[in-house]
C-alpha atoms as a PDB file:
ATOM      1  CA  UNK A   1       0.000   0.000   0.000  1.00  0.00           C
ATOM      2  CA  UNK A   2       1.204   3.757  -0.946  1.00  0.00           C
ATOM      3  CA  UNK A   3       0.801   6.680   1.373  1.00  0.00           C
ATOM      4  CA  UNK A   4      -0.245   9.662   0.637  1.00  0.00           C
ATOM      5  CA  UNK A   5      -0.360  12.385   3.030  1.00  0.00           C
ATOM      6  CA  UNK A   6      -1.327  16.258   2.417  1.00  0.00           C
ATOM      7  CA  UNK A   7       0.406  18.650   4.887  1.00  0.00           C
ATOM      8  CA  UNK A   8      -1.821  21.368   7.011  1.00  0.00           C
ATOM      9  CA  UNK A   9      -2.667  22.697  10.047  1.00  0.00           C
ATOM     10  CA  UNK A  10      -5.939  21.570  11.770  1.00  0.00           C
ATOM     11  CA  UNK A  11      -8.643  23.957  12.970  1.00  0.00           C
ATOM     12  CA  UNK A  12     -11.308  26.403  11.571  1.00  0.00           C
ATOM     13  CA  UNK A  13      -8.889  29.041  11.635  1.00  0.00           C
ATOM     14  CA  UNK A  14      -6.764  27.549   8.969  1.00  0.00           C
ATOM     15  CA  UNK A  15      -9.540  26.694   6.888  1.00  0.00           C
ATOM     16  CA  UNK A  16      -8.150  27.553   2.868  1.00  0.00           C
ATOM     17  CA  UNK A  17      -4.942  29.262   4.195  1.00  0.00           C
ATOM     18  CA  UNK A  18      -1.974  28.879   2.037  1.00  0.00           C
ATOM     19  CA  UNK A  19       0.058  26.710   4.527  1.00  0.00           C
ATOM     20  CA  UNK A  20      -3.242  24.247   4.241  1.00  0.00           C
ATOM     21  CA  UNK A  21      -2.917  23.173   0.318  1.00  0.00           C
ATOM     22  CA  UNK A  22      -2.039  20.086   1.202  1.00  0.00           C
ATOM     23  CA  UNK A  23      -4.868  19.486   3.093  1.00  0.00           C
ATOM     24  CA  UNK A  24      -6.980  21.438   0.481  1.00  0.00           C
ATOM     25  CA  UNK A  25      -5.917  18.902  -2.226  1.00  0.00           C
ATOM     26  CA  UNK A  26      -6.886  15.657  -0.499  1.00  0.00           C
ATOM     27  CA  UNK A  27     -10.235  17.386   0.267  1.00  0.00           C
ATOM     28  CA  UNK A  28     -10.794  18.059  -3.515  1.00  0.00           C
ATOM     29  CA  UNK A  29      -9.844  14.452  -4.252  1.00  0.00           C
ATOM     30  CA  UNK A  30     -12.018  12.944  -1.508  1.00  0.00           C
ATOM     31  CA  UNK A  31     -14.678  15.231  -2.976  1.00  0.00           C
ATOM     32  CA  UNK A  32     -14.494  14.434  -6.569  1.00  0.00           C
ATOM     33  CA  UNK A  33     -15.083  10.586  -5.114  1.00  0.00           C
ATOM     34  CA  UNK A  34     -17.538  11.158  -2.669  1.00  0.00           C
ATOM     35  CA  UNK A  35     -15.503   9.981  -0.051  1.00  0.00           C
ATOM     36  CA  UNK A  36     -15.639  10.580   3.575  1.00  0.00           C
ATOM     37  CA  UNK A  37     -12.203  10.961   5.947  1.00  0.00           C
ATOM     38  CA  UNK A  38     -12.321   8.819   8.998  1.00  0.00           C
ATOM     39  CA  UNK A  39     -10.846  10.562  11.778  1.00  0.00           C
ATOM     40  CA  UNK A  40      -7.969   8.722  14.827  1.00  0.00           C
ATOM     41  CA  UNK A  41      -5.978  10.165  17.116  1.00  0.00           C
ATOM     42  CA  UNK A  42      -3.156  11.482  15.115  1.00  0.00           C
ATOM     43  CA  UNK A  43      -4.869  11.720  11.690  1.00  0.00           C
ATOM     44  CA  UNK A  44      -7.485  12.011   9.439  1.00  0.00           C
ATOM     45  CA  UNK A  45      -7.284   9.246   6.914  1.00  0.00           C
ATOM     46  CA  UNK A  46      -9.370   7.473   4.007  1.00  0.00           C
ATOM     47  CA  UNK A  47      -8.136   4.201   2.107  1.00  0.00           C
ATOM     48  CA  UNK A  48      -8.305   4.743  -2.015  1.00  0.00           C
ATOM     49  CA  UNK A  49      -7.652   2.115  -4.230  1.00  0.00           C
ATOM     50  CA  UNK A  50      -3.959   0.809  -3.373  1.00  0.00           C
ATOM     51  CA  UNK A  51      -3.127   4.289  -1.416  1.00  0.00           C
ATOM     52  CA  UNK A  52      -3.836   5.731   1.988  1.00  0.00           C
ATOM     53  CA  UNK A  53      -4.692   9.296   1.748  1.00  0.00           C
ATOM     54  CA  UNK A  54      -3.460  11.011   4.898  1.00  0.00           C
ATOM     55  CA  UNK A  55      -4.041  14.106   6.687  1.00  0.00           C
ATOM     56  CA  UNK A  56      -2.137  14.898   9.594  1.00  0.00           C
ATOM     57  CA  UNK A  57      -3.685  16.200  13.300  1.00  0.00           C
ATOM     58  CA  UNK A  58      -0.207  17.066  14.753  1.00  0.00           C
ATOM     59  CA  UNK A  59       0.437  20.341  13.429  1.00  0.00           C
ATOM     60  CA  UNK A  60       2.560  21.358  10.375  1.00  0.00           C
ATOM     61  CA  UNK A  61       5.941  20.997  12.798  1.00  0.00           C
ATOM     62  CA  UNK A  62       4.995  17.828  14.098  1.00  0.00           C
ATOM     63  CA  UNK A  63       3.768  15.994  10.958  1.00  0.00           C
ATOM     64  CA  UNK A  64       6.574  13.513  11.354  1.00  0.00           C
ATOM     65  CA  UNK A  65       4.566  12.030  14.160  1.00  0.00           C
ATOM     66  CA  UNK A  66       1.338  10.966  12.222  1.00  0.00           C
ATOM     67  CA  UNK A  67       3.948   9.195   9.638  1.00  0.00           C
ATOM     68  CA  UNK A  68       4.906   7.371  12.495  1.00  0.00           C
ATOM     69  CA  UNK A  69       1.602   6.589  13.612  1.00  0.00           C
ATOM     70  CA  UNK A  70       0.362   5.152  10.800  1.00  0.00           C
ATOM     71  CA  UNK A  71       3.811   2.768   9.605  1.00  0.00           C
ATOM     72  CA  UNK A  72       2.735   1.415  13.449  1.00  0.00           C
ATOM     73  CA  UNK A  73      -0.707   0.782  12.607  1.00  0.00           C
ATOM     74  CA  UNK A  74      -0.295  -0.165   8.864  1.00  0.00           C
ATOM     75  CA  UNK A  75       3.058  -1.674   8.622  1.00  0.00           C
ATOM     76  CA  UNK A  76       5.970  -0.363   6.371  1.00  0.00           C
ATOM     77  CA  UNK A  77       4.413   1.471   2.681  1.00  0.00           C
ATOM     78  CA  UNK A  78       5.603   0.355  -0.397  1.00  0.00           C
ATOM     79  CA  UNK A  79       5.929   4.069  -1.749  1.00  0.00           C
ATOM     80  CA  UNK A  80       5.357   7.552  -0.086  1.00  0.00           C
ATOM     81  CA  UNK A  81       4.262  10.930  -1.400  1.00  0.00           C
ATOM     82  CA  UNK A  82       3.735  13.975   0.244  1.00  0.00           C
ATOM     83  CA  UNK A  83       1.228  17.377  -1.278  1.00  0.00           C
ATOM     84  CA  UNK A  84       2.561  20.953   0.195  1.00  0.00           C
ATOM     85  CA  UNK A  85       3.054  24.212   0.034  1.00  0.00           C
ATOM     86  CA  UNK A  86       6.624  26.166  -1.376  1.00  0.00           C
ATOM     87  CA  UNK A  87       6.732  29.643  -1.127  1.00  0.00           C
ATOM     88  CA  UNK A  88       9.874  29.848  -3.697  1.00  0.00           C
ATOM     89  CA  UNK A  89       7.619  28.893  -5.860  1.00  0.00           C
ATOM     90  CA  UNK A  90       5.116  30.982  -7.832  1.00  0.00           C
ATOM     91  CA  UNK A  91       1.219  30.721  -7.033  1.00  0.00           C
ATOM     92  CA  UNK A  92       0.009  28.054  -9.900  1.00  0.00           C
ATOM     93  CA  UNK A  93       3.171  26.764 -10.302  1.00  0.00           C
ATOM     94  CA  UNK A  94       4.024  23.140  -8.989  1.00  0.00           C
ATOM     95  CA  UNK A  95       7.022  20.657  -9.420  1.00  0.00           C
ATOM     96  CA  UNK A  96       6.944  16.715  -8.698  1.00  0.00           C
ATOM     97  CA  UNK A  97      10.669  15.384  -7.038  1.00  0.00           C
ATOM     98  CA  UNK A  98      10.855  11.423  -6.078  1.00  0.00           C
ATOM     99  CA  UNK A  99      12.945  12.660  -3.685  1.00  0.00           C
ATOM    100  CA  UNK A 100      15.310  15.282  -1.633  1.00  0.00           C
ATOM    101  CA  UNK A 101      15.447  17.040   1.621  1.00  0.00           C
ATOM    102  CA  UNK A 102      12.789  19.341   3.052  1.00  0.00           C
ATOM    103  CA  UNK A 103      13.962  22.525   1.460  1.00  0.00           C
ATOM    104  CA  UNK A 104      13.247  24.204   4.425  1.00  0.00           C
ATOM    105  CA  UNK A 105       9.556  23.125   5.050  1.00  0.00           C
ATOM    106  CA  UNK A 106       8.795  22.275   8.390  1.00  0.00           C
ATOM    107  CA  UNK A 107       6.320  19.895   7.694  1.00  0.00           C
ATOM    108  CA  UNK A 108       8.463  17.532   4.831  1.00  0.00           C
ATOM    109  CA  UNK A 109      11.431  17.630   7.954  1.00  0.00           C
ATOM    110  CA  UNK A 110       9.426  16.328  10.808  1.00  0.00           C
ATOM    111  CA  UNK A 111       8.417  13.360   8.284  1.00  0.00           C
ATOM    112  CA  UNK A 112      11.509  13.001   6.941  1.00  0.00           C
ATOM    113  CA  UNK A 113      13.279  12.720  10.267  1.00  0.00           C
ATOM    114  CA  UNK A 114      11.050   9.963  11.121  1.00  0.00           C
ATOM    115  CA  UNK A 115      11.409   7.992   7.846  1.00  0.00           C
ATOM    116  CA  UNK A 116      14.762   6.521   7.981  1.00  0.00           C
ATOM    117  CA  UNK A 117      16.377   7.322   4.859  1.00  0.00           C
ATOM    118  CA  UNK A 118      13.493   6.091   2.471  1.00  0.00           C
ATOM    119  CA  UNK A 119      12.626   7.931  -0.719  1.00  0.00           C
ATOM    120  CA  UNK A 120       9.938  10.169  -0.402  1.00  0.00           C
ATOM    121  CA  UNK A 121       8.319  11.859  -3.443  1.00  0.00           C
ATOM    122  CA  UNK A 122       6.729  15.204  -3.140  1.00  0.00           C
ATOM    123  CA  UNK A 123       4.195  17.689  -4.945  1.00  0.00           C
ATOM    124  CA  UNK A 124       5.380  21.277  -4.051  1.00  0.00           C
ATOM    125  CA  UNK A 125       2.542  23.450  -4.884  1.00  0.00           C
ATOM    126  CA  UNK A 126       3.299  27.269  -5.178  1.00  0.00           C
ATOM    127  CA  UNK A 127       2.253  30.205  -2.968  1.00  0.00           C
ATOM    128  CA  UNK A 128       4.500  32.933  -3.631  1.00  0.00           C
ATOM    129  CA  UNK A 129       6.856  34.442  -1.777  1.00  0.00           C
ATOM    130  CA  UNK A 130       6.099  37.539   0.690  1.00  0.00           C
ATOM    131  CA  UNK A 131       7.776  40.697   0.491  1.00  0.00           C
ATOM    132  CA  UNK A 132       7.766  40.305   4.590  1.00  0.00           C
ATOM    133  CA  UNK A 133       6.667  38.282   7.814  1.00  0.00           C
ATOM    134  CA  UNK A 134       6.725  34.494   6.373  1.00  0.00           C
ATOM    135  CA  UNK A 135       4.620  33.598   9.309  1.00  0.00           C
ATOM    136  CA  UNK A 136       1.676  35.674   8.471  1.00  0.00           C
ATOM    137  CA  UNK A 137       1.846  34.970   4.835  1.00  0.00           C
ATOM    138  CA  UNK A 138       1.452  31.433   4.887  1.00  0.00           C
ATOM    139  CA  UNK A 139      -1.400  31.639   7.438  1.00  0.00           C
ATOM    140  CA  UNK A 140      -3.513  34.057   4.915  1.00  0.00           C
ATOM    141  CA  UNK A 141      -6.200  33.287   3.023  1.00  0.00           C
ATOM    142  CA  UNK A 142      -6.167  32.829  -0.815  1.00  0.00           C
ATOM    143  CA  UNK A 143      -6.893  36.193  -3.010  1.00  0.00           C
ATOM    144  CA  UNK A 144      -9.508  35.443  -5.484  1.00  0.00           C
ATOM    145  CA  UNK A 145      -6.974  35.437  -8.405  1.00  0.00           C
ATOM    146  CA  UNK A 146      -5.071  33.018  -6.230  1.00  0.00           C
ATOM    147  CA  UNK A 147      -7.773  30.634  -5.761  1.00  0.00           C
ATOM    148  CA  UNK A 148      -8.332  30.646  -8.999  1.00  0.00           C
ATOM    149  CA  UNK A 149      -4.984  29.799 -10.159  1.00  0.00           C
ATOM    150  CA  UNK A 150      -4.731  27.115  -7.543  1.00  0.00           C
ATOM    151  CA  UNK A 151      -7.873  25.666  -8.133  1.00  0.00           C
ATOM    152  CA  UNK A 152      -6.488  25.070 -11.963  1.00  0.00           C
ATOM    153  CA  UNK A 153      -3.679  23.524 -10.552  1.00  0.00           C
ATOM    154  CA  UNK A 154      -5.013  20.966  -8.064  1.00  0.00           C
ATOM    155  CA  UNK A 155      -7.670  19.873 -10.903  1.00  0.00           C
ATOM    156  CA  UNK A 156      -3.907  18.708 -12.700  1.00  0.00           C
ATOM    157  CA  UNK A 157      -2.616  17.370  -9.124  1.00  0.00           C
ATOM    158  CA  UNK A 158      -6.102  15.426  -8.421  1.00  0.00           C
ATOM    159  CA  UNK A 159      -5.947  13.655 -11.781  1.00  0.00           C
ATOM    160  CA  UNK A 160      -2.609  12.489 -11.242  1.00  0.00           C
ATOM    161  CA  UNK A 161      -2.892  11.261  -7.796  1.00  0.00           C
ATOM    162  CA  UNK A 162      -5.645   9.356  -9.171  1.00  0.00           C
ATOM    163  CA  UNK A 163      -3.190   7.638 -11.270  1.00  0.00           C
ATOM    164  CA  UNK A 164      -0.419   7.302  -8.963  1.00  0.00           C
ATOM    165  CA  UNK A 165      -2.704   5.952  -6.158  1.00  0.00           C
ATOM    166  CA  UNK A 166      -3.137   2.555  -8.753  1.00  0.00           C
ATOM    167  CA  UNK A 167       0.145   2.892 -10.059  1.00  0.00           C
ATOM    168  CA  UNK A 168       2.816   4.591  -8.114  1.00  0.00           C
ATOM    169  CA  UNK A 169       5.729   6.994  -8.609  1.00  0.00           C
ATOM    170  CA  UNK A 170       6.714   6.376 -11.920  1.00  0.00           C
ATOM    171  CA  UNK A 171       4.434   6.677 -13.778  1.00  0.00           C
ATOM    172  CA  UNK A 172       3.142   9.584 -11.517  1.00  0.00           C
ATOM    173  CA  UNK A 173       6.744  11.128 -13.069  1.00  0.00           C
ATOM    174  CA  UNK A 174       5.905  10.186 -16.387  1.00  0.00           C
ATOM    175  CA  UNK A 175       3.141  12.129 -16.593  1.00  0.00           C
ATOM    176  CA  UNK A 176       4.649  15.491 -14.943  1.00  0.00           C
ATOM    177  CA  UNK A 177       7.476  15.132 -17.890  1.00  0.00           C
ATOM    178  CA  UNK A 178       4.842  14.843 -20.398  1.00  0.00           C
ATOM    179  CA  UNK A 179       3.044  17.936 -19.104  1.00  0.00           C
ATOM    180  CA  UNK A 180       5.588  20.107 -19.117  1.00  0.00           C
ATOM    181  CA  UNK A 181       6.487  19.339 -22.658  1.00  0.00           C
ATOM    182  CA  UNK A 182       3.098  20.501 -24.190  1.00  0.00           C
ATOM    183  CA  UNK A 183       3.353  24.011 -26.225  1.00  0.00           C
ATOM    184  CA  UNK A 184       0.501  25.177 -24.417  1.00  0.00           C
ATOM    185  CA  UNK A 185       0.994  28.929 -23.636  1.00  0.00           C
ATOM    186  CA  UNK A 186       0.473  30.518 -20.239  1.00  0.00           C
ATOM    187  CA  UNK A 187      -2.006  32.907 -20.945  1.00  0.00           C
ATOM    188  CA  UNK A 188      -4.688  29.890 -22.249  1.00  0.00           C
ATOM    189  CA  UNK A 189      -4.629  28.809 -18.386  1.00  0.00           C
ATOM    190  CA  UNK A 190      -2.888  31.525 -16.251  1.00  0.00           C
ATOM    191  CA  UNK A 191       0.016  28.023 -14.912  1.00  0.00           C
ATOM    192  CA  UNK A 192       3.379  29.078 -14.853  1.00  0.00           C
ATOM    193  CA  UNK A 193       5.200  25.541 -16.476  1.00  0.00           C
ATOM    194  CA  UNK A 194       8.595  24.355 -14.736  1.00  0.00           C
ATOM    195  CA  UNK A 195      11.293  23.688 -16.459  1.00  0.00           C
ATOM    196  CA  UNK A 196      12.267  20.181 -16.751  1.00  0.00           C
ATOM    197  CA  UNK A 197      14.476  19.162 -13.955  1.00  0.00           C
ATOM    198  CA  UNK A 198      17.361  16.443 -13.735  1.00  0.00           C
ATOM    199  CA  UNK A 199      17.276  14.621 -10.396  1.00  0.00           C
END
């Protein structure tokens, strides 16, 4: 079984914040297949076809210790991908690494100090970068250009988690490298393409 696990903060006041897209794009999956999270101690969590979709209750700093939680109660997974937030990157922008350190995010650390070395892919979703106060920034609320953008974005992120939860990683990659080959221009859709990356 894959995991899958969307980073965020828990609470009303978090609700759509930029910090929470993780959480936001597991919601729009669940959505899209009527699902319904289950809620335990340490997460909120729904099985979909060969995955575990995963959202943590610990806090962003402390995500590390629903990972744990869950390899307890479900054994060792045979792949692991996380959905977050990057403020170096552009809002409706994303990029797709199989693996790499936590670039700073609080979140991708605690896991990755918990996860003994393993590969862990990633879906960095962009917020932009503040002129000031990181803290606050992240916290905020979507503008209504933003949400727009980002809704655009996890529509492309959905689909493709769709895929990987049957089929894993590569061909989850596949399909990024793909993307970002099409000649579509950025004005028909307002998404800011990476550039292809080696890793």
């Amino acid at each position: 079984m894959k995991l899958i696990i969307g980073l965020g903060n828990i609470g009303k006041k978090y609700v759509n914040t930029r910090h929470n897209i993780g959480f936001l794009c597991l919601e729009k999956l669940a959505h899209k297949h009527n699902l319904d999270f289950e809620s335990s101690k340490y997460y909120f969590h729904i099985k979909h076809k060969t995955s575990l979709l995963l959202m943590p209750k610990t806090y962003m700093n402390r995500s590390g210790d629903a990972y744990k939680h869950a390899v307890s109660k479900y054994g060792c997974f045979d792949e692991v991908l996380v959905v977050m937030d990057d403020i170096d990157l552009p809002v409706g922008s994303f990029k797709i690494l199989p693996r790499g350190g936590s670039g700073g995010h609080n979140g991708l650390n605690s896991i990755l100090a918990e996860a003994d070395d393993i590969d862990i892919a990633r879906i960095r979703i962009g917020i932009g970068k503040p002129e000031s106060n990181t803290r606050e920034y992240v916290l905020d609320t979507f503008t209504a250009d933003e949400s727009k953008a980002i809704n655009e974005v996890l529509d492309i992120i959905v689909k493709w988690i769709d895929l990987y939860s049957q089929t894993g990683v590569k061909s989850l990659l596949d399909e990024y490298s793909k993307w970002k080959r099409k000649p579509i221009p950025s004005e028909s859709d307002g998404i800011d393409r990476p550039k292809e990356e080696k890793v």
